[in-house]
N, C-alpha and C. Protein backbone atom coordinates (compact mmCIF):
# COMPACT_ATOMS: atom_id res chain seq x y z
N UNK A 1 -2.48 88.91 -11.00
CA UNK A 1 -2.49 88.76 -9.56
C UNK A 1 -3.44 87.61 -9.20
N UNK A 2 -2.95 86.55 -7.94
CA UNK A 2 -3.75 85.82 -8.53
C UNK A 2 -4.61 85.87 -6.81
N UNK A 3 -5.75 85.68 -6.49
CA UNK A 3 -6.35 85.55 -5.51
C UNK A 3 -5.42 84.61 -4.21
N UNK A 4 -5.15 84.80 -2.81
CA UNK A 4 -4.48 83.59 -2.23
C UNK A 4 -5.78 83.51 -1.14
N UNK A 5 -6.78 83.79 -0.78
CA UNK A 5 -8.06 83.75 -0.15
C UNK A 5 -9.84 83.70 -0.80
N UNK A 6 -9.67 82.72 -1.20
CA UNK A 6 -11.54 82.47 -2.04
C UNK A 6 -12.51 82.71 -0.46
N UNK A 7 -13.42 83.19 -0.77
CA UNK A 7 -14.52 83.46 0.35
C UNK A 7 -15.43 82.04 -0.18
N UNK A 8 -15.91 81.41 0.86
CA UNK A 8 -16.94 80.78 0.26
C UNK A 8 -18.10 80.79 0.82
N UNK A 9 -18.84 81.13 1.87
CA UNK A 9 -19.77 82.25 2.06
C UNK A 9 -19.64 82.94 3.72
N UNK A 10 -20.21 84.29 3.62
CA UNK A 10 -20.32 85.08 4.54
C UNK A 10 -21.73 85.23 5.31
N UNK A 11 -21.12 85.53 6.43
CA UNK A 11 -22.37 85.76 7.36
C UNK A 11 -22.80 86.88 8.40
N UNK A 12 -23.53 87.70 7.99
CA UNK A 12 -23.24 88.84 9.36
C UNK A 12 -23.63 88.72 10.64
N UNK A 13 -22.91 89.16 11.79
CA UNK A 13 -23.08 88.41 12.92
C UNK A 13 -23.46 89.67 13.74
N UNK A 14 -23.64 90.86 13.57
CA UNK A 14 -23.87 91.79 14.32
C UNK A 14 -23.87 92.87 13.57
N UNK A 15 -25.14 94.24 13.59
CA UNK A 15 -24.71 95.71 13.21
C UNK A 15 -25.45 96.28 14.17
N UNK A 16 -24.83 97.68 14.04
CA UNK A 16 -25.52 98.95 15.01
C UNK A 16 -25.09 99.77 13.85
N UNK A 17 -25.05 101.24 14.50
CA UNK A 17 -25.56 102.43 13.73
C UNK A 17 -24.11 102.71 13.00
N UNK A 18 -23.11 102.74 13.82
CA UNK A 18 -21.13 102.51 13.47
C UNK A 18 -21.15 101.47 13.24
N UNK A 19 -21.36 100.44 13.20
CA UNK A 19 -20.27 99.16 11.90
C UNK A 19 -21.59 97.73 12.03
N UNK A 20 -20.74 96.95 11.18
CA UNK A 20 -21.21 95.29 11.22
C UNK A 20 -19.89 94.73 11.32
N UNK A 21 -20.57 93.30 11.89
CA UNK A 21 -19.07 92.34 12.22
C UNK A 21 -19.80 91.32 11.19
N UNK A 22 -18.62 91.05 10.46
CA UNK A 22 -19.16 89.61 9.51
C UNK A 22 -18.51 88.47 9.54
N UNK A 23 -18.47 87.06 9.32
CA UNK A 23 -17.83 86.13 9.58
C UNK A 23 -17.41 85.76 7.91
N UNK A 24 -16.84 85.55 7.78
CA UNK A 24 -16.41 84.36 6.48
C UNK A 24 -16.10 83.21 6.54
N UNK A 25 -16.68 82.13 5.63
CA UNK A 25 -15.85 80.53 5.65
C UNK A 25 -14.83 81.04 4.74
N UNK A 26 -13.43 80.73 4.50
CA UNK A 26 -12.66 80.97 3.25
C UNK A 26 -12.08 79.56 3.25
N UNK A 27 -11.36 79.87 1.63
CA UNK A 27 -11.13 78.66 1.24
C UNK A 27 -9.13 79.21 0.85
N UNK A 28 -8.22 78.91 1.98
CA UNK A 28 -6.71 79.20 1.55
C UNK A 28 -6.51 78.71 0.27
N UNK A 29 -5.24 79.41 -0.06
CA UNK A 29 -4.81 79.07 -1.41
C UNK A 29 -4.16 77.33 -1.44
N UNK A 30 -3.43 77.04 -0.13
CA UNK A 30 -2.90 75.53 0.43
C UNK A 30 -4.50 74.37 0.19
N UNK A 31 -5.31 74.94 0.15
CA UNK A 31 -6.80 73.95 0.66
C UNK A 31 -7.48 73.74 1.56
N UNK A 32 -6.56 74.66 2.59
CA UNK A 32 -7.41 74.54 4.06
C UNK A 32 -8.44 75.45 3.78
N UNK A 33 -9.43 75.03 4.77
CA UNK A 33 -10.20 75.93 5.54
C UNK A 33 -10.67 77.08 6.43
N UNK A 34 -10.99 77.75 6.64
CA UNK A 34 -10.91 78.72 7.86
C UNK A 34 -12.17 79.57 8.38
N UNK A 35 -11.93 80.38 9.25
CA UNK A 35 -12.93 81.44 9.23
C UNK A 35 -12.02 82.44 9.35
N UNK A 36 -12.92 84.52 8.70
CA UNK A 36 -12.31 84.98 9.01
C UNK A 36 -13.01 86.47 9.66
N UNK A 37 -13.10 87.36 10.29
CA UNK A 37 -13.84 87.66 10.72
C UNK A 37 -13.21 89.53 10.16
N UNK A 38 -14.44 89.96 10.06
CA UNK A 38 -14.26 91.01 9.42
C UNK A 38 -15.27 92.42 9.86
N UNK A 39 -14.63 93.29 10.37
CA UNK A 39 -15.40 94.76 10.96
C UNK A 39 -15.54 95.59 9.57
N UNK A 40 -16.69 95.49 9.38
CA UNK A 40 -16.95 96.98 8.41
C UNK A 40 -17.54 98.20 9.37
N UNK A 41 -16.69 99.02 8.58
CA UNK A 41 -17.44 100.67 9.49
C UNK A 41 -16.60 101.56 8.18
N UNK A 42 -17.47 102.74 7.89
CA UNK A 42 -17.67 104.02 7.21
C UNK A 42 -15.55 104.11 7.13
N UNK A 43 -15.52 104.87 6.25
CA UNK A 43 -14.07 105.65 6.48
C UNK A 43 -14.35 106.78 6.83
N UNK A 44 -13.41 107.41 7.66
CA UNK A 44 -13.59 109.02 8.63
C UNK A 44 -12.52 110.01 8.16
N UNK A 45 -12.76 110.38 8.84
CA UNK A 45 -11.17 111.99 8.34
C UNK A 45 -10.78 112.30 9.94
N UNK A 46 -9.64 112.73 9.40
CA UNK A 46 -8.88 113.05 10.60
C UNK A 46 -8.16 114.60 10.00
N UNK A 47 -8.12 115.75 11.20
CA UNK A 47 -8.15 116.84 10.67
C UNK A 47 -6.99 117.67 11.85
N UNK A 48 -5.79 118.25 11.13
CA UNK A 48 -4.91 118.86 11.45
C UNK A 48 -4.94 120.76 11.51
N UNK A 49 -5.41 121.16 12.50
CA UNK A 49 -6.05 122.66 12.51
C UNK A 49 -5.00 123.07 12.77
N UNK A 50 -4.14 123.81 11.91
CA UNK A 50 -2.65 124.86 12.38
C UNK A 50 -3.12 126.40 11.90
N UNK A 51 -2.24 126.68 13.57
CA UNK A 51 -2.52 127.92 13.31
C UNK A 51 -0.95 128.41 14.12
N UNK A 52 -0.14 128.63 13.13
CA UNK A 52 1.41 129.52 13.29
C UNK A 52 2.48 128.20 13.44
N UNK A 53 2.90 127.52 14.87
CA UNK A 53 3.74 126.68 14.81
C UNK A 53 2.94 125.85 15.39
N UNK A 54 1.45 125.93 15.64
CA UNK A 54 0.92 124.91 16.39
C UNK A 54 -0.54 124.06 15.97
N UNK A 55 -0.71 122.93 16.48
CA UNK A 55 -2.08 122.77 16.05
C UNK A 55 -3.39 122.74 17.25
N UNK A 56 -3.88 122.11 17.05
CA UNK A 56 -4.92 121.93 17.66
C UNK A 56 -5.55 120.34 18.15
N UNK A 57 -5.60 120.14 19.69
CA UNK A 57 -6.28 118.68 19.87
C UNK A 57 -7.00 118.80 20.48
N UNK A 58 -7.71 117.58 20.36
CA UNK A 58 -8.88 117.08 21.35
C UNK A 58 -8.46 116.26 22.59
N UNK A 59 -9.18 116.38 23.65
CA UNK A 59 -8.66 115.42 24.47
C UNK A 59 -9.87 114.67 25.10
N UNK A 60 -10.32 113.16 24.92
CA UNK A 60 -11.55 112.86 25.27
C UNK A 60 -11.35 111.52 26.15
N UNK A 61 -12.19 111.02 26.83
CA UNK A 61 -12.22 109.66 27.43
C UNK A 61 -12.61 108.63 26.36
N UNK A 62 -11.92 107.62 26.07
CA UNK A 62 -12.02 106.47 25.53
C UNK A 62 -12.49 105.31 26.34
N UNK A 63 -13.68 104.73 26.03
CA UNK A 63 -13.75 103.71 27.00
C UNK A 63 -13.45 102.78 27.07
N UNK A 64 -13.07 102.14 25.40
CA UNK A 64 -12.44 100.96 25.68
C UNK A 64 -10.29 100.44 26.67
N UNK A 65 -10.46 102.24 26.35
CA UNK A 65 -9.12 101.99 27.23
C UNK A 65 -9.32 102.76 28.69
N UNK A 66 -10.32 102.97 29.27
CA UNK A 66 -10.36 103.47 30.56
C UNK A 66 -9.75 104.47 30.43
N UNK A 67 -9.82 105.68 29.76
CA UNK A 67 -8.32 106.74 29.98
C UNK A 67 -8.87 107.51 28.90
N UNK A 68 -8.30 108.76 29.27
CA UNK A 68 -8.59 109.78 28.45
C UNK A 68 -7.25 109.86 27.70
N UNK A 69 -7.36 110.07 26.07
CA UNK A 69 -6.59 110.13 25.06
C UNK A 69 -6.25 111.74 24.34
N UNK A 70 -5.23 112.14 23.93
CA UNK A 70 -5.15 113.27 22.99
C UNK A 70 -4.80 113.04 21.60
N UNK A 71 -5.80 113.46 21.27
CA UNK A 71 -5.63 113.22 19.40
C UNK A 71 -6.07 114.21 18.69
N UNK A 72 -6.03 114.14 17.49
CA UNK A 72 -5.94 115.17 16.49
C UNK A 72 -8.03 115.28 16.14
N UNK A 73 -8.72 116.22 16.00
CA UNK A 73 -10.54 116.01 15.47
C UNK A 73 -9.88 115.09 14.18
N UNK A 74 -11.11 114.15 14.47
CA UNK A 74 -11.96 113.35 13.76
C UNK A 74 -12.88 112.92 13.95
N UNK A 75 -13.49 111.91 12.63
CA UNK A 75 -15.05 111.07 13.26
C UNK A 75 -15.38 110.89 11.38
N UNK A 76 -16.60 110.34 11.83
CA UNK A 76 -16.92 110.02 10.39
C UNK A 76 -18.62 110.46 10.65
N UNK A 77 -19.44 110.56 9.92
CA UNK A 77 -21.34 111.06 10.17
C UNK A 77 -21.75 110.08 9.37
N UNK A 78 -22.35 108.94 10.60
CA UNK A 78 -22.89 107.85 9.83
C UNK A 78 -24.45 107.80 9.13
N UNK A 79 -24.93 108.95 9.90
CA UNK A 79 -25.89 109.57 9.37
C UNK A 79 -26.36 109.96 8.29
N UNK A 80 -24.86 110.64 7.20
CA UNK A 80 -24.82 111.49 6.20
C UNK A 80 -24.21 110.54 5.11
N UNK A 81 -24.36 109.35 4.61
CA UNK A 81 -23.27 108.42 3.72
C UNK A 81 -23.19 109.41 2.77
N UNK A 82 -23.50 110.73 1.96
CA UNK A 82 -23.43 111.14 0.75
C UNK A 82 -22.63 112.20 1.31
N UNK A 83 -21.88 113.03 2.16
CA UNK A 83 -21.40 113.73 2.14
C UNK A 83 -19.96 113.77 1.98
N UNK A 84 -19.40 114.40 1.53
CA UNK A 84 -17.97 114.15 1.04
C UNK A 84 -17.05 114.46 2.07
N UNK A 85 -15.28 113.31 2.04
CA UNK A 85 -14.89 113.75 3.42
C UNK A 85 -14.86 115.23 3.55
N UNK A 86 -14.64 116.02 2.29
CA UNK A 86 -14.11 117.49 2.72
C UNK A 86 -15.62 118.31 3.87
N UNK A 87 -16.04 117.98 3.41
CA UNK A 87 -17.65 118.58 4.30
C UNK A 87 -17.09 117.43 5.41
N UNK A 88 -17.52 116.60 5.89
CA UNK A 88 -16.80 116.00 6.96
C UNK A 88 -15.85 116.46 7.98
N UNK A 89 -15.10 116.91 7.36
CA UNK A 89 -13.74 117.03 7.80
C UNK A 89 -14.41 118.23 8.36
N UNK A 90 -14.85 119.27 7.88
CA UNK A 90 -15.16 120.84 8.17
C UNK A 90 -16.29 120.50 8.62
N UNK A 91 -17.50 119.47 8.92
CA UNK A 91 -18.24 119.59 10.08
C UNK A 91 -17.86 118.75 11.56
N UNK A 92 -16.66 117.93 11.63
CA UNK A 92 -16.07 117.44 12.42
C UNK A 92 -15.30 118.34 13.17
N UNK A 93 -14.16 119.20 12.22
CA UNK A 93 -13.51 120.48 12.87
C UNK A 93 -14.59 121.58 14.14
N UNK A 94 -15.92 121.63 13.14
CA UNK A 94 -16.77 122.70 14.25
C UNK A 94 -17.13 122.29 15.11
N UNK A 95 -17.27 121.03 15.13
CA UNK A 95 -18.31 119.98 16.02
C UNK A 95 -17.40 119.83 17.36
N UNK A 96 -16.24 119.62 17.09
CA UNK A 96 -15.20 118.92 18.39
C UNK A 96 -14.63 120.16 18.88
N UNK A 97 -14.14 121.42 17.88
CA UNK A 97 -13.45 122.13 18.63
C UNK A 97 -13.73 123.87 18.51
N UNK A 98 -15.11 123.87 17.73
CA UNK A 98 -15.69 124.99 17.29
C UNK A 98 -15.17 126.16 16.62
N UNK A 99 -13.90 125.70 15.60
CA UNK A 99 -13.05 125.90 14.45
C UNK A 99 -13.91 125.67 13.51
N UNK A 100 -13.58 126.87 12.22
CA UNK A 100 -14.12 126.80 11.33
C UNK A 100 -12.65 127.33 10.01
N UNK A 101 -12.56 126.42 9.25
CA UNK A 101 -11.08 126.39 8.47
C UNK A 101 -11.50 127.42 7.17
N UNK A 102 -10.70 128.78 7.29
CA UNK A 102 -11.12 129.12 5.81
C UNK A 102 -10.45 128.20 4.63
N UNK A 103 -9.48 127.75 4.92
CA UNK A 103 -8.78 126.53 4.15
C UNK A 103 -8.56 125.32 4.50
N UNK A 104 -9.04 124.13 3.59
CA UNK A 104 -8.74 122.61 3.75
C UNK A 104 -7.64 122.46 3.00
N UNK A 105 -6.50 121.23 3.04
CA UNK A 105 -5.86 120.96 2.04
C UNK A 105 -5.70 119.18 2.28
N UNK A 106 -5.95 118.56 1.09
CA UNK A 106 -6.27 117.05 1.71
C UNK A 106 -4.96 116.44 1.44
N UNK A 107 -4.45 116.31 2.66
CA UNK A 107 -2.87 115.50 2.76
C UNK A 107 -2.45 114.12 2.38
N UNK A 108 -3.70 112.95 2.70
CA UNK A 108 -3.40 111.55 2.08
C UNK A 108 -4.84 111.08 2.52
N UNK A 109 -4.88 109.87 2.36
CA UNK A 109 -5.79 108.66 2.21
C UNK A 109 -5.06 107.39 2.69
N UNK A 110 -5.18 106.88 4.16
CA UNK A 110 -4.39 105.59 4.69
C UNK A 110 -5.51 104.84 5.35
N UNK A 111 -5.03 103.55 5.68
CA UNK A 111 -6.08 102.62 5.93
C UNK A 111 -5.76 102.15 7.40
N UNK A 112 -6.57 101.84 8.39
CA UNK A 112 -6.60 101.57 9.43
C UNK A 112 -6.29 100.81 9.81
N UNK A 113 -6.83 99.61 9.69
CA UNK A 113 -5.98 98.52 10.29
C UNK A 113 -6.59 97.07 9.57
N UNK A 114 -5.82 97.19 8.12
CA UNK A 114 -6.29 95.97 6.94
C UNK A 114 -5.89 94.68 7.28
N UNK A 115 -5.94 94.18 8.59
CA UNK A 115 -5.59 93.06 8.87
C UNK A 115 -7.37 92.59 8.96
N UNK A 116 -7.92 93.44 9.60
CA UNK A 116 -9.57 93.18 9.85
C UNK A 116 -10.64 93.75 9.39
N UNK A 117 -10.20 95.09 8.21
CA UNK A 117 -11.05 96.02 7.98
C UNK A 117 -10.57 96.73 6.94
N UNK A 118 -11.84 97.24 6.27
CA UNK A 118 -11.76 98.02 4.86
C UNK A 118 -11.35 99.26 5.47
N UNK A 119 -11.82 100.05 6.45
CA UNK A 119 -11.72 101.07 6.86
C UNK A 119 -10.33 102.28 6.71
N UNK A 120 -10.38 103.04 6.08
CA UNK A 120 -10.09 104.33 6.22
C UNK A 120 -9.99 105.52 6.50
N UNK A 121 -9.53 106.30 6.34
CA UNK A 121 -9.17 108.10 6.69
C UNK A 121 -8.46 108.84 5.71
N UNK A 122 -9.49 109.79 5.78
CA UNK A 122 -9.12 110.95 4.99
C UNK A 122 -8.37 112.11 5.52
N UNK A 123 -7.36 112.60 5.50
CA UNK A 123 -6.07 113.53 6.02
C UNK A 123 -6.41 114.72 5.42
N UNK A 124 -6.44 115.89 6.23
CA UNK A 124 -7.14 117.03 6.08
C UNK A 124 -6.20 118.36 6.64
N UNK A 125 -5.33 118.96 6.12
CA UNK A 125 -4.64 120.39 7.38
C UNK A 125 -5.61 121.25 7.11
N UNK A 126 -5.97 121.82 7.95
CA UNK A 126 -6.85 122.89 7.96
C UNK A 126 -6.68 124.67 8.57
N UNK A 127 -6.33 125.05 7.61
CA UNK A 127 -5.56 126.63 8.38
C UNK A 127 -6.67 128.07 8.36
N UNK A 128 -6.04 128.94 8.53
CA UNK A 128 -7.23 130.22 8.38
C UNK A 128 -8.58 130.04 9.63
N UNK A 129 -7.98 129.56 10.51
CA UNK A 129 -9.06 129.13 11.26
C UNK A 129 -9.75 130.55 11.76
N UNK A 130 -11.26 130.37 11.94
CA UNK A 130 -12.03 131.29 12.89
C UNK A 130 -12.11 130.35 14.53
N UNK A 131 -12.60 131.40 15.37
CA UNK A 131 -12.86 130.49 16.37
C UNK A 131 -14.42 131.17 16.83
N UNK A 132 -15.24 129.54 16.64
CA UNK A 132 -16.66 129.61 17.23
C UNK A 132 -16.68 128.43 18.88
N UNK A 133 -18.39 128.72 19.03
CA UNK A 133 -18.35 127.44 19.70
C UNK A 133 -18.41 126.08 19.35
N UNK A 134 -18.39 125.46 20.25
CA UNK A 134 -18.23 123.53 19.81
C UNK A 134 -19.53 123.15 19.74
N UNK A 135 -20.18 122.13 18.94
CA UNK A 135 -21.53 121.49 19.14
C UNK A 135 -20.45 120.07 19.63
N UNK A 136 -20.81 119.30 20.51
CA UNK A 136 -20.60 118.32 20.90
C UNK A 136 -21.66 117.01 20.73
N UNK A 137 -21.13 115.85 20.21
CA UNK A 137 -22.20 114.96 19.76
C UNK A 137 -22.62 113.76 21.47
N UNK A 138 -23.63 113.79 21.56
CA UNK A 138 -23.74 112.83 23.20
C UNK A 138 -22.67 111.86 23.73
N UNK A 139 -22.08 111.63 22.42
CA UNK A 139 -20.90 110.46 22.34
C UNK A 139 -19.62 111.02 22.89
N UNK A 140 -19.81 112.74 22.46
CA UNK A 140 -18.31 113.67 23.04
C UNK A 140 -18.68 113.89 24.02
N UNK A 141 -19.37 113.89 24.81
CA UNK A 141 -19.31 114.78 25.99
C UNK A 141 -18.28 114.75 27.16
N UNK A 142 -17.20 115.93 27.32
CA UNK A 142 -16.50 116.13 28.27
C UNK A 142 -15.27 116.20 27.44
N UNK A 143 -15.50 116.14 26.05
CA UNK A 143 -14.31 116.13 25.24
C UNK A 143 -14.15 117.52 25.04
N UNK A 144 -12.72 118.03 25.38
CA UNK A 144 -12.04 119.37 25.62
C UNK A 144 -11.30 119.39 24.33
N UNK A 145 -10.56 120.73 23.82
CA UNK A 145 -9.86 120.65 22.77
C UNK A 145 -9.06 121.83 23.06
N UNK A 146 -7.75 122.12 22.56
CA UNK A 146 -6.79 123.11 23.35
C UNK A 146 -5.73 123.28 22.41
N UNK A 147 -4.96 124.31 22.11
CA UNK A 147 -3.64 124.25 21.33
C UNK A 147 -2.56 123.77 21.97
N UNK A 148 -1.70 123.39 20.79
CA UNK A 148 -0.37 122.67 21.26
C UNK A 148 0.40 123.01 20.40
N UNK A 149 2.05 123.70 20.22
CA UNK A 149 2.82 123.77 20.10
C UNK A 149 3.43 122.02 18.99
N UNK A 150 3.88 122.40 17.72
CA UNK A 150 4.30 121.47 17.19
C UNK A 150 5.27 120.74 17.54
N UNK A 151 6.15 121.31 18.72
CA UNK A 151 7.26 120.69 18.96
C UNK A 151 6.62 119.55 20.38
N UNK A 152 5.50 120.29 20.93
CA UNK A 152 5.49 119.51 22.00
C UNK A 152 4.42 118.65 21.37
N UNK A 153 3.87 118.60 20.43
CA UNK A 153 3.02 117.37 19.73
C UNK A 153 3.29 116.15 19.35
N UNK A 154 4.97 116.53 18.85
CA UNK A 154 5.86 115.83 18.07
C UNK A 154 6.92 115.12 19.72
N UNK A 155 6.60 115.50 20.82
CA UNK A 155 7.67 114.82 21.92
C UNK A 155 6.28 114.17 22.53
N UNK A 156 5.21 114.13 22.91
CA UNK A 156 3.83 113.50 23.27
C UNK A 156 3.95 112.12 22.62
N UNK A 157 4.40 112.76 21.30
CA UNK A 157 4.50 111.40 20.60
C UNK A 157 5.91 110.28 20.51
N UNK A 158 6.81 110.80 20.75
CA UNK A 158 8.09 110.14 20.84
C UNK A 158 8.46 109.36 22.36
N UNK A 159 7.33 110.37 23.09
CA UNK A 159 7.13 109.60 25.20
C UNK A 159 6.25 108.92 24.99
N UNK A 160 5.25 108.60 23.83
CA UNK A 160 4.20 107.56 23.64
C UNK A 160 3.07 107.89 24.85
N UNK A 161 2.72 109.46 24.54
CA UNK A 161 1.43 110.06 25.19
C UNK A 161 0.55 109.69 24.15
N UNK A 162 0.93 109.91 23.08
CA UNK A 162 -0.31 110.27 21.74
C UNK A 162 0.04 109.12 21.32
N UNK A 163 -0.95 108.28 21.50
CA UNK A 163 -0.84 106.73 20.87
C UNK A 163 -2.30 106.06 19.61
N UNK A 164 -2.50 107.13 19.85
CA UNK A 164 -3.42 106.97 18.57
C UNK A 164 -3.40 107.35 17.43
N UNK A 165 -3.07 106.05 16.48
CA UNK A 165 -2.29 105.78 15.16
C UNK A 165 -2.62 106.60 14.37
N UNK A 166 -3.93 107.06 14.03
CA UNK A 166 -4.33 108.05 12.76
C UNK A 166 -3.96 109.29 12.88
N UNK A 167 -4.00 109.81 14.25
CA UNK A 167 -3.33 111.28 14.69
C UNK A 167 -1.67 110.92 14.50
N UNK A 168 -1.15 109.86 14.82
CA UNK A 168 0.62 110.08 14.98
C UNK A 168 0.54 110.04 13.13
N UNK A 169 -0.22 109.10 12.41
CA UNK A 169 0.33 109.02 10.93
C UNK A 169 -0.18 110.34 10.44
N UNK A 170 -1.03 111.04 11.00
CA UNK A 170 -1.51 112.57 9.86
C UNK A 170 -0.49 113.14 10.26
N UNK A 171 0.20 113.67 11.62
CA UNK A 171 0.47 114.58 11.75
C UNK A 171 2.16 114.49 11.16
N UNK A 172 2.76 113.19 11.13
CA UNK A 172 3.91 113.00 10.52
C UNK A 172 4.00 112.75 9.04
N UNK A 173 3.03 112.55 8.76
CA UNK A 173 2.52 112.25 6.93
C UNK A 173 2.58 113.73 6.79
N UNK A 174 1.83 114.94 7.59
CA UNK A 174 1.73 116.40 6.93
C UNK A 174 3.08 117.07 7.26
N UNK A 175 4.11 116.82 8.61
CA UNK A 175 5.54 117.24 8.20
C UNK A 175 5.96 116.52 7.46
N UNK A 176 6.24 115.13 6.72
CA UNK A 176 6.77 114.57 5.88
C UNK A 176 6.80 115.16 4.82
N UNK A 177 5.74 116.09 4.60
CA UNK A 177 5.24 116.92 3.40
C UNK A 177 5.71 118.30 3.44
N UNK A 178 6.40 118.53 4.39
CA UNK A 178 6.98 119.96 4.61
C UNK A 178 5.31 121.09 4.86
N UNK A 179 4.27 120.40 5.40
CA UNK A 179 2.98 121.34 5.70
C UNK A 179 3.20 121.34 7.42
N UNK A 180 3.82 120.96 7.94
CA UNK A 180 3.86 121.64 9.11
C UNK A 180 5.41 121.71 9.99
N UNK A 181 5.26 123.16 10.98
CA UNK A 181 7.06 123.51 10.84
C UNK A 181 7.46 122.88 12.24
C-alpha cells in the first residue's frame, strides 16, 4: 500500500478538555502542497437500551444546531482515558437516563467522520435494564430521556427527525443484526 499523503510537519492550533485542532503542511502524492486540518477527540460509545419492542432516548439541546435533538445515550469520559468502552457505555447509560443494563452486548466499532478525524464509537445494546435515577453532567442539563417504540424510532428516522448519524448507524447496524425487532 503505498502512502498518497506524506505529512511534512504538524502544528497544534487549539485544545480544551474534548479535543485539539491540528494543522498539517502535506506533501500530495502529484507534488503539490497543501494544508490539512485535523480534529482529534477521544472515541465514545453509543448505547441502545431495549427493553421488549422498544428502546430508549435522550432528548437534549444541541447548540451548535439551535434545536433540541433525539438520539440514542452516549458520550465519551475525558476524564477517565483508562476506562474501557464497556464501563463507559454502562456509566453513560446511568448518567443520561438512570438505567442500569444487567446485560451489554458490543454490536460494532464505526468511525465518525474520517474525512477530518480519527474519531470513533463503540456500539453497545444494552438489555435487562433496572430503572434508577439520572446523574446529569453540567453539559446535560435539561436533557430528558423517554421510551420509544421500535417502529416509531425507525419512522423518526425515515421523516429525518433523528438525524444524528451514530444513533441512525447503531440502531440500524443492531437490526441489521437481527438484535432488535
Amino acid at each position: 500500500m503505498t502512502v498518497e499523503i506524506k505529512t511534512l510537519s504538524s502544528e497544534e492550533i487549539y485544545r480544551n478538555k474534548w479535543m485539539a485542532l491540528r494543522e498539517d503542511r502535506i506533501l500530495r502524492a502529484d507534488g503539490s502542497e497543501g494544508l490539512y486540518s485535523v480534529i482529534e477527540k477521544p472515541d465514545f460509545v453509543v448505547i441502545l437500551p431495549i427493553e421488549d419492542d422498544a428502546i430508549y432516548v435522550v432528548e437534549q439541546f444541541r447548540y451548535p444546531l439551535g434545536a433540541r435533538t433525539i438520539e440514542l445515550p452516549q458520550g465519551s469520559w475525558e476524564h477517565t482515558l483508562t476506562a474501557t468502552p464497556e464501563q463507559v457505555a454502562a456509566g453513560e447509560l446511568r448518567e443520561e437516563t438512570g438505567l442500569i443494563a444487567g446485560k451489554m452486548i458490543w454490536i460494532g466499532y464505526q468511525k465518525l467522520a474520517q474525512g477530518y478525524s480519527g474519531q470513533g464509537y463503540h456500539i453497545y445494546l444494552a438489555s435487562e435494564l433496572s430503572h434508577h435515577a439520572p446523574s446529569l453532567d453540567a453539559e446535560e442539563v435539561g436533557l430528558t430521556a423517554r421510551r420509544i417504540k421500535n417502529d416509531d424510532f425507525m419512522q423518526l428516522i425515515l421523516n429525518g427527525k433523528v438525524t444524528d448519524a451514530t444513533s441512525v448507524t447503531a440502531f440500524l447496524l443492531a437490526k441489521a443484526r437481527g438484535l432488535i425487532i
